[in-house]
PDB file of N, CA and C in Angstrom:
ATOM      1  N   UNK A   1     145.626 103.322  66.965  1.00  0.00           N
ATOM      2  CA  UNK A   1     145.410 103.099  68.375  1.00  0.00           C
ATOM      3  C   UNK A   1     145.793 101.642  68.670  1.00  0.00           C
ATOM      4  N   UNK A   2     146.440 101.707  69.712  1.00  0.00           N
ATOM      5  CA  UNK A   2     147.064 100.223  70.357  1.00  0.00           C
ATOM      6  C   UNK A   2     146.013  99.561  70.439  1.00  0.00           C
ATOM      7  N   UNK A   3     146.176  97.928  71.088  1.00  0.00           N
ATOM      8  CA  UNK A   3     145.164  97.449  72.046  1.00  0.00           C
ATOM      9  C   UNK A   3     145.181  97.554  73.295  1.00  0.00           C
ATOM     10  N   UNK A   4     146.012  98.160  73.983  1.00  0.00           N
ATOM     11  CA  UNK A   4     146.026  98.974  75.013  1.00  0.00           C
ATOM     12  C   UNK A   4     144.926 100.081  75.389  1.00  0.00           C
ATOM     13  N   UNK A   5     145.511 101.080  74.185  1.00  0.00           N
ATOM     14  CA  UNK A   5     144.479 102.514  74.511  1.00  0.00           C
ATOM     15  C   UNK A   5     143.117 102.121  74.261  1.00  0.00           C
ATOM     16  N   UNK A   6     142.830 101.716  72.929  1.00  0.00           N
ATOM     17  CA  UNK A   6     141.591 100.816  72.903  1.00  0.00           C
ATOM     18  C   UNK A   6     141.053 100.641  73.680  1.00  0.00           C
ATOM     19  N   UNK A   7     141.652  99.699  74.544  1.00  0.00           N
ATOM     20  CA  UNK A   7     140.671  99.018  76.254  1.00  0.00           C
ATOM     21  C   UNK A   7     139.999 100.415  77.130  1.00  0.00           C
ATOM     22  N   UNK A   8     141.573 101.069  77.157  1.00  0.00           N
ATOM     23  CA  UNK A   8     141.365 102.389  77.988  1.00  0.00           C
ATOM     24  C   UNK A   8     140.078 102.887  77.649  1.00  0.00           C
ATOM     25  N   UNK A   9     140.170 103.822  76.533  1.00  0.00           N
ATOM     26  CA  UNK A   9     139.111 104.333  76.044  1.00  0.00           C
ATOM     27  C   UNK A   9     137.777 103.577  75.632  1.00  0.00           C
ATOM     28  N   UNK A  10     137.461 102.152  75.861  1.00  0.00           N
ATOM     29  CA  UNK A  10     136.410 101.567  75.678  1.00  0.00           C
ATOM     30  C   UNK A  10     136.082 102.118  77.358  1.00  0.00           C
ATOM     31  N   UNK A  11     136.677 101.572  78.086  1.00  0.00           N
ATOM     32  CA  UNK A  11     137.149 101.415  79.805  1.00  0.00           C
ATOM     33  C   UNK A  11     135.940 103.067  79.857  1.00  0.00           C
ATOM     34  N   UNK A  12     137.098 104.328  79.335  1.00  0.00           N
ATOM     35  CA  UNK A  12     136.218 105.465  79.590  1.00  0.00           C
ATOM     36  C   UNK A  12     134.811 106.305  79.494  1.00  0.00           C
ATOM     37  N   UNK A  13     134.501 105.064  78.247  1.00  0.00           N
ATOM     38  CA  UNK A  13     133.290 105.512  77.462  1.00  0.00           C
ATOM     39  C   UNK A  13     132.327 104.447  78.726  1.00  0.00           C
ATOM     40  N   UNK A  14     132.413 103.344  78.932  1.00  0.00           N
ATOM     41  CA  UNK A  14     131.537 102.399  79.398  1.00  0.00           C
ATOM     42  C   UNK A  14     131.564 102.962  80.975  1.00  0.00           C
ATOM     43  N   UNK A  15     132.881 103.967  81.457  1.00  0.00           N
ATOM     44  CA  UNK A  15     132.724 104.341  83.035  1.00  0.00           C
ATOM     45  C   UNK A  15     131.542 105.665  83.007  1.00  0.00           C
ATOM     46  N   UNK A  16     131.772 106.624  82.128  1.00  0.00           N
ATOM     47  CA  UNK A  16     131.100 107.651  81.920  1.00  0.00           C
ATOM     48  C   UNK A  16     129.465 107.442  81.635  1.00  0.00           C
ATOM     49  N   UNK A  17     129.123 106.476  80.836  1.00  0.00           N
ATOM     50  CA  UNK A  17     127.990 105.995  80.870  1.00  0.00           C
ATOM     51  C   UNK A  17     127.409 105.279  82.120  1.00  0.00           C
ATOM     52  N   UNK A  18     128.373 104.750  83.010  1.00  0.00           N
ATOM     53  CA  UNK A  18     127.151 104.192  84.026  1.00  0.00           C
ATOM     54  C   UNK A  18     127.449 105.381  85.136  1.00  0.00           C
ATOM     55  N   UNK A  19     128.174 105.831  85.251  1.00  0.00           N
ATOM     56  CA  UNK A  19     128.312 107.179  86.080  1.00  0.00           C
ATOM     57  C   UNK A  19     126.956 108.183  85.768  1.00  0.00           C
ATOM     58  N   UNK A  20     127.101 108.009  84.747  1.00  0.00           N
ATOM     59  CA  UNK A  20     125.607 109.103  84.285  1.00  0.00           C
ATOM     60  C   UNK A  20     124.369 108.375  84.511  1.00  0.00           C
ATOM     61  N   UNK A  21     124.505 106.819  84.510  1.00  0.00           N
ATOM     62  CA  UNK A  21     123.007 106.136  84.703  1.00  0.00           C
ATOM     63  C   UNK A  21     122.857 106.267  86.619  1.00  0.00           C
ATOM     64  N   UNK A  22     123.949 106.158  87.057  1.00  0.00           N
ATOM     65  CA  UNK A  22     124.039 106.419  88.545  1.00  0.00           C
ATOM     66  C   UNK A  22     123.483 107.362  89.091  1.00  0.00           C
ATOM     67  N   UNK A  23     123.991 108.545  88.710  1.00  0.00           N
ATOM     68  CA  UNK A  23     123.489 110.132  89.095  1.00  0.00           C
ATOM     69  C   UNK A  23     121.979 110.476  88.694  1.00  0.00           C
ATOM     70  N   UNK A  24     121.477 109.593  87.618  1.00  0.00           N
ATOM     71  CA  UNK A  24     119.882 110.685  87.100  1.00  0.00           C
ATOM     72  C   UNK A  24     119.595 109.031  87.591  1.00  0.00           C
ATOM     73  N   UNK A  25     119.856 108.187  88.371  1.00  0.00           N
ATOM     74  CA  UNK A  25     118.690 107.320  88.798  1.00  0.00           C
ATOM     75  C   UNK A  25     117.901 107.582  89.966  1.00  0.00           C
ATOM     76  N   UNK A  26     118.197 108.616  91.022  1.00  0.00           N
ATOM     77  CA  UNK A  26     116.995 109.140  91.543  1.00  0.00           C
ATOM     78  C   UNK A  26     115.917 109.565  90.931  1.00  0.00           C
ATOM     79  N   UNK A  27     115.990 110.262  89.682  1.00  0.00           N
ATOM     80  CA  UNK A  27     115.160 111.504  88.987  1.00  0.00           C
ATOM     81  C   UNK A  27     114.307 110.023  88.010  1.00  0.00           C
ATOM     82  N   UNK A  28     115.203 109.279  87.547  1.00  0.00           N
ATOM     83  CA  UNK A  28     114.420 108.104  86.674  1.00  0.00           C
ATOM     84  C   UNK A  28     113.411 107.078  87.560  1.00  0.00           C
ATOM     85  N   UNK A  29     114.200 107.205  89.057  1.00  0.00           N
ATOM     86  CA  UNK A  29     113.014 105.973  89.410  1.00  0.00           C
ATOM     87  C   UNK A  29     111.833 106.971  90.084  1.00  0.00           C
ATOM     88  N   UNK A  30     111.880 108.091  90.162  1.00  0.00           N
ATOM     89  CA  UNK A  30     110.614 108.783  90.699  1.00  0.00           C
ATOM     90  C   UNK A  30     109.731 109.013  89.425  1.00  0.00           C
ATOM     91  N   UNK A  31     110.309 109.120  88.647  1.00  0.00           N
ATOM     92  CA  UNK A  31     109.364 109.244  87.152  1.00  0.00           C
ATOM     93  C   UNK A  31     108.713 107.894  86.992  1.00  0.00           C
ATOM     94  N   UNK A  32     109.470 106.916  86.999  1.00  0.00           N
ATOM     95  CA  UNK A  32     108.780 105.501  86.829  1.00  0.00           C
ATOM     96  C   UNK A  32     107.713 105.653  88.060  1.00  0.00           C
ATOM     97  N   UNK A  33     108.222 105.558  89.471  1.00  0.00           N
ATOM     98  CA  UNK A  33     107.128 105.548  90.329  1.00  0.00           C
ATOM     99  C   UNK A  33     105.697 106.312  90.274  1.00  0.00           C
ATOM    100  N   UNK A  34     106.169 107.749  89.473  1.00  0.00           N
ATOM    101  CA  UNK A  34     104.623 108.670  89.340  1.00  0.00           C
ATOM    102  C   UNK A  34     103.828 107.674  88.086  1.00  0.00           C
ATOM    103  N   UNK A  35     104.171 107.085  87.358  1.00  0.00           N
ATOM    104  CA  UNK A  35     103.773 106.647  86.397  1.00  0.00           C
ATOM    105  C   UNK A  35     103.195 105.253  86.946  1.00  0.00           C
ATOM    106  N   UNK A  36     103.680 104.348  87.847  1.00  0.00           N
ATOM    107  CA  UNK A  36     103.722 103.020  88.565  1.00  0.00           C
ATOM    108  C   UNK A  36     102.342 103.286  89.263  1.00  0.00           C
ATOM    109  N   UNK A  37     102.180 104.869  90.002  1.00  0.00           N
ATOM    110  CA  UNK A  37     101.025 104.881  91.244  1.00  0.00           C
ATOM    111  C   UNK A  37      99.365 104.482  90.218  1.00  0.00           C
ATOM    112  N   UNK A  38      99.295 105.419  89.726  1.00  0.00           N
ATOM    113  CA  UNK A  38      98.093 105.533  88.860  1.00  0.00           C
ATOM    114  C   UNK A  38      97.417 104.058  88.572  1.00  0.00           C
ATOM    115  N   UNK A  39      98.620 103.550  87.482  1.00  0.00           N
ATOM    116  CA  UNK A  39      98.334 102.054  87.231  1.00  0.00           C
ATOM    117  C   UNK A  39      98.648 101.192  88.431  1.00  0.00           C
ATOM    118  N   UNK A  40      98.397 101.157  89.128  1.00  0.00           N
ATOM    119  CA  UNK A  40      98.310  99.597  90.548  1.00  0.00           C
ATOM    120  C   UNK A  40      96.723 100.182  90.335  1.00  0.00           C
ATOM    121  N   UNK A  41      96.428 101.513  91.063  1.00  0.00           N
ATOM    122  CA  UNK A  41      94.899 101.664  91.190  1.00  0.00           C
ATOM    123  C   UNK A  41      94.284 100.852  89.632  1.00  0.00           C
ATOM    124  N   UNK A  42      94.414 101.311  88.978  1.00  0.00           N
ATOM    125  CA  UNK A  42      93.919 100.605  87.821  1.00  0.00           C
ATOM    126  C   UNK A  42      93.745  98.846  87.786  1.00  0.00           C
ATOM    127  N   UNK A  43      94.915  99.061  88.146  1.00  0.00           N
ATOM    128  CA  UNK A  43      94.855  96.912  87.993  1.00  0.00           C
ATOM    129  C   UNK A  43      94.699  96.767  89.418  1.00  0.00           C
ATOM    130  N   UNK A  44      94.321  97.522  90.483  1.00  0.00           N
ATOM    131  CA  UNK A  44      93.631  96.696  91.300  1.00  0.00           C
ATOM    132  C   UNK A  44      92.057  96.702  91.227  1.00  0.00           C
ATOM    133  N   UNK A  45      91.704  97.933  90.328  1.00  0.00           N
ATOM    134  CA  UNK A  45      90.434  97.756  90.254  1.00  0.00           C
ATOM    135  C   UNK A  45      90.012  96.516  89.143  1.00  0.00           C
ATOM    136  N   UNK A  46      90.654  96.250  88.171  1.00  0.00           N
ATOM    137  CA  UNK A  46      90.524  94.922  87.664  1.00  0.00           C
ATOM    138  C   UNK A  46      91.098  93.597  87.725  1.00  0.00           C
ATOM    139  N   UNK A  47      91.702  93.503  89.231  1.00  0.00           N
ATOM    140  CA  UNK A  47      91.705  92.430  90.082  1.00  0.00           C
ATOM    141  C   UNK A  47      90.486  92.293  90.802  1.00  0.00           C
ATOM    142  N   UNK A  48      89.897  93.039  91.329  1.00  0.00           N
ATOM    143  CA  UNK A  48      88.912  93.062  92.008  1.00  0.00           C
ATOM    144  C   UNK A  48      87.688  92.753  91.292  1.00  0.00           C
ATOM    145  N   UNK A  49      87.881  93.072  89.992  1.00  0.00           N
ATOM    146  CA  UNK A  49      86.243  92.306  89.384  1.00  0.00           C
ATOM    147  C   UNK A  49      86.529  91.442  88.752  1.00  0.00           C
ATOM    148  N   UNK A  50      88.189  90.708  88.783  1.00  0.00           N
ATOM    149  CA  UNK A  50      88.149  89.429  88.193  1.00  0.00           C
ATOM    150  C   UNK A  50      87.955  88.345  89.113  1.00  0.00           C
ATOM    151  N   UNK A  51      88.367  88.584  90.079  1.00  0.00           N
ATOM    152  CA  UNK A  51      88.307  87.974  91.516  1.00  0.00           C
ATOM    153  C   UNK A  51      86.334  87.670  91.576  1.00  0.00           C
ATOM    154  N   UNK A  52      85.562  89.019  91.521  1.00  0.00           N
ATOM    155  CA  UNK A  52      84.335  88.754  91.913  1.00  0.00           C
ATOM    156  C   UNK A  52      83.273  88.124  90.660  1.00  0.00           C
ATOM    157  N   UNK A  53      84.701  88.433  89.163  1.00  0.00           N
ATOM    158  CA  UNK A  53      83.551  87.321  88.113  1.00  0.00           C
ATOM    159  C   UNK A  53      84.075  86.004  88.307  1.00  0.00           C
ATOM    160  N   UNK A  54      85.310  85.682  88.580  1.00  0.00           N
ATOM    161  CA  UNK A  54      85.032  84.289  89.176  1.00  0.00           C
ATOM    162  C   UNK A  54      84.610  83.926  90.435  1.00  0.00           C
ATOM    163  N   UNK A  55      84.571  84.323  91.326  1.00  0.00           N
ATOM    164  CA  UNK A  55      83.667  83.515  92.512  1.00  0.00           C
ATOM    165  C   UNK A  55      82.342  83.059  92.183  1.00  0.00           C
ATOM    166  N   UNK A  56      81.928  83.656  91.201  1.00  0.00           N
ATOM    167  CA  UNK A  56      80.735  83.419  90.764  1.00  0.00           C
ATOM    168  C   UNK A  56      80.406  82.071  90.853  1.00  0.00           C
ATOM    169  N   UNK A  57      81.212  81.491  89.814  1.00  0.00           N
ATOM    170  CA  UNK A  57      81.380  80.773  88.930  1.00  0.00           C
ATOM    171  C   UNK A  57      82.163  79.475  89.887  1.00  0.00           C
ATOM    172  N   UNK A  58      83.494  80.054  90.389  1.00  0.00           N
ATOM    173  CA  UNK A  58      84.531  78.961  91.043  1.00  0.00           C
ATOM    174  C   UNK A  58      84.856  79.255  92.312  1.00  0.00           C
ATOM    175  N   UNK A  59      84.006  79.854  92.921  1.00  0.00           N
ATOM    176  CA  UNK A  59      83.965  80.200  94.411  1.00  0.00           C
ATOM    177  C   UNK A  59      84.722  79.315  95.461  1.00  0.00           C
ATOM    178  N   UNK A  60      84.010  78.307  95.434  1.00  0.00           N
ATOM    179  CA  UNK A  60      84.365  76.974  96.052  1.00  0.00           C
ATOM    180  C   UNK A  60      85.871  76.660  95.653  1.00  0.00           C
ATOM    181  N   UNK A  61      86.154  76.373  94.853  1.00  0.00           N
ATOM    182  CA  UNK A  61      87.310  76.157  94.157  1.00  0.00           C
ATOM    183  C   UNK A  61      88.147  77.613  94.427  1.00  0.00           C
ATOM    184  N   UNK A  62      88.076  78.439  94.201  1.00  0.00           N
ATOM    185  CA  UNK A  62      88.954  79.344  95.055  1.00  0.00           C
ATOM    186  C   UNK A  62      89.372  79.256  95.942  1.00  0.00           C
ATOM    187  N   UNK A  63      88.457  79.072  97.279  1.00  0.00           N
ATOM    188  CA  UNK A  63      88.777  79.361  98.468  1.00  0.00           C
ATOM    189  C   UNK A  63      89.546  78.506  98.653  1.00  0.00           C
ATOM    190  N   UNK A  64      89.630  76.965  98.478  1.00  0.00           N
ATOM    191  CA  UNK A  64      90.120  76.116  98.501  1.00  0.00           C
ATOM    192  C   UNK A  64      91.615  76.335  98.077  1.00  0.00           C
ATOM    193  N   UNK A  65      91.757  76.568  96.703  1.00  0.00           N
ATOM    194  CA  UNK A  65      93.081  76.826  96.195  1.00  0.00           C
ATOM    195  C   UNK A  65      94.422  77.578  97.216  1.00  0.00           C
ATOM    196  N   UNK A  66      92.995  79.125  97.564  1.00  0.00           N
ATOM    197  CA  UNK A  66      94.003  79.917  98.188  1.00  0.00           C
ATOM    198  C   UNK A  66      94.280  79.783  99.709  1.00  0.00           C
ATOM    199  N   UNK A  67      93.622  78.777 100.072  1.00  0.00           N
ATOM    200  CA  UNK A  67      93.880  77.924 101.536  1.00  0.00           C
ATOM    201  C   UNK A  67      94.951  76.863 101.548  1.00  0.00           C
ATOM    202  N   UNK A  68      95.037  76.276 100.165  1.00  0.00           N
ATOM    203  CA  UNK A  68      96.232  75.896  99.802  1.00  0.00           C
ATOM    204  C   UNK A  68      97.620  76.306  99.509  1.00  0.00           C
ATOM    205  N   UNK A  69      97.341  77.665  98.892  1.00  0.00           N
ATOM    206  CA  UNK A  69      98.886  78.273  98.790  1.00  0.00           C
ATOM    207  C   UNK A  69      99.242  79.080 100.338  1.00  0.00           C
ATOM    208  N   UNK A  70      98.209  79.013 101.285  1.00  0.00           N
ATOM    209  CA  UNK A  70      99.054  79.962 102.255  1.00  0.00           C
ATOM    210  C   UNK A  70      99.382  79.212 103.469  1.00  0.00           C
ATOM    211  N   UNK A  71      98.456  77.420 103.085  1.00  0.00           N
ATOM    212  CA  UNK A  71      99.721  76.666 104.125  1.00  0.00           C
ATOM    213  C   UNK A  71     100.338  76.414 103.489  1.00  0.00           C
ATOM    214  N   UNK A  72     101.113  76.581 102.151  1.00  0.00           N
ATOM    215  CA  UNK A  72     102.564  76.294 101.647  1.00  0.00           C
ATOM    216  C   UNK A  72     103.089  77.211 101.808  1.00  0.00           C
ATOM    217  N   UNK A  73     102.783  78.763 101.511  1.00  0.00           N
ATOM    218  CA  UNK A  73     103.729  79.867 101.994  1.00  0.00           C
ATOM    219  C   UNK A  73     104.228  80.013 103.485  1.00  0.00           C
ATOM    220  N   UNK A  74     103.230  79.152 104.503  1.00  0.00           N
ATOM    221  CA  UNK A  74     103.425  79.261 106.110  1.00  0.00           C
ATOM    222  C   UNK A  74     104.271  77.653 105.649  1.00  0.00           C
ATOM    223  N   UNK A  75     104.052  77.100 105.402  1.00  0.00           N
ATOM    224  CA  UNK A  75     105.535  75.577 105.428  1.00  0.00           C
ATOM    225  C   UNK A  75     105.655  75.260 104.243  1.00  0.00           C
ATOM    226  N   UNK A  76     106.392  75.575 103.608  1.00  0.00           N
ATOM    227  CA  UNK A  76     107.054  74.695 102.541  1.00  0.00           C
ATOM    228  C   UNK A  76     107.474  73.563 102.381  1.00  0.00           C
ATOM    229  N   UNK A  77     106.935  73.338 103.186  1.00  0.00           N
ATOM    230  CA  UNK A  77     107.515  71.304 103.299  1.00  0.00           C
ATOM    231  C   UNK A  77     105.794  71.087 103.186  1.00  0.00           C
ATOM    232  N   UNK A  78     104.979  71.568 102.944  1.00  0.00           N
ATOM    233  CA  UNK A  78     103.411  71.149 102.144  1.00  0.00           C
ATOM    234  C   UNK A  78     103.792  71.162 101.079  1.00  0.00           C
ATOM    235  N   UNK A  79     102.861  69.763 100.479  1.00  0.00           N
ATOM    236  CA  UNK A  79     102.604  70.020  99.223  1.00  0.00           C
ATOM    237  C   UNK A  79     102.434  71.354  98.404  1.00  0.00           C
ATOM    238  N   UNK A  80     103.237  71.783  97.182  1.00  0.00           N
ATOM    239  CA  UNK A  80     102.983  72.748  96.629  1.00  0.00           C
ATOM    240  C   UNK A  80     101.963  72.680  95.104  1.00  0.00           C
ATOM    241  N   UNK A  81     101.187  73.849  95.502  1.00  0.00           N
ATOM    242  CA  UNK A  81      99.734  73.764  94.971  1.00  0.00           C
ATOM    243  C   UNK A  81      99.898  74.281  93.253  1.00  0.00           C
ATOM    244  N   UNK A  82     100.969  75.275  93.412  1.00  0.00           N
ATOM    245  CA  UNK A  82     101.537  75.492  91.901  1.00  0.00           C
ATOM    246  C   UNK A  82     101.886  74.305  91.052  1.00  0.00           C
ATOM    247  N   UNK A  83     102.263  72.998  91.428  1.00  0.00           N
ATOM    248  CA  UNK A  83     102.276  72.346  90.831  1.00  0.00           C
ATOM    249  C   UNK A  83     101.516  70.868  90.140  1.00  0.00           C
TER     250      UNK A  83
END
């Protein structure tokens, strides 16, 4: 085989493969999504009691923080609190 046909037939193998990832990616991202729903409920229920074991504790300091990141998300020309 040339380095010509070579290319070709690399060319055919690598078109046929994303052609096939193209066509079953409806069917793949609804499978991911049934699988995606379940777990958010899950990790929002343990956002929610990580959130309420620290207020406990850093309440004050929370509120504060997150009063800080959402006048930087409303102007970015505030100081940013991530850093």
């Amino acid at each position: 085989m040339g380095p010509g046909a070579r290319q070709d037939t690399l060319d055919d193998y690598f078109g046929d493969s994303n052609w096939k990832k193209t066509v079953r990616l409806g069917s793949t991202m609804l499978c991911k999504l049934k699988e995606a729903l379940p777990k958010c409920a899950e990790h929002q229920v343990a956002l929610d009691e990580l959130k309420e074991g620290l207020s406990e504790e850093y309440g004050a300091a929370l509120k504060q923080w997150r009063t800080q990141v959402e006048i930087w998300e409303n102007d970015v020309a505030q100081p940013n609190p991530f850093e």
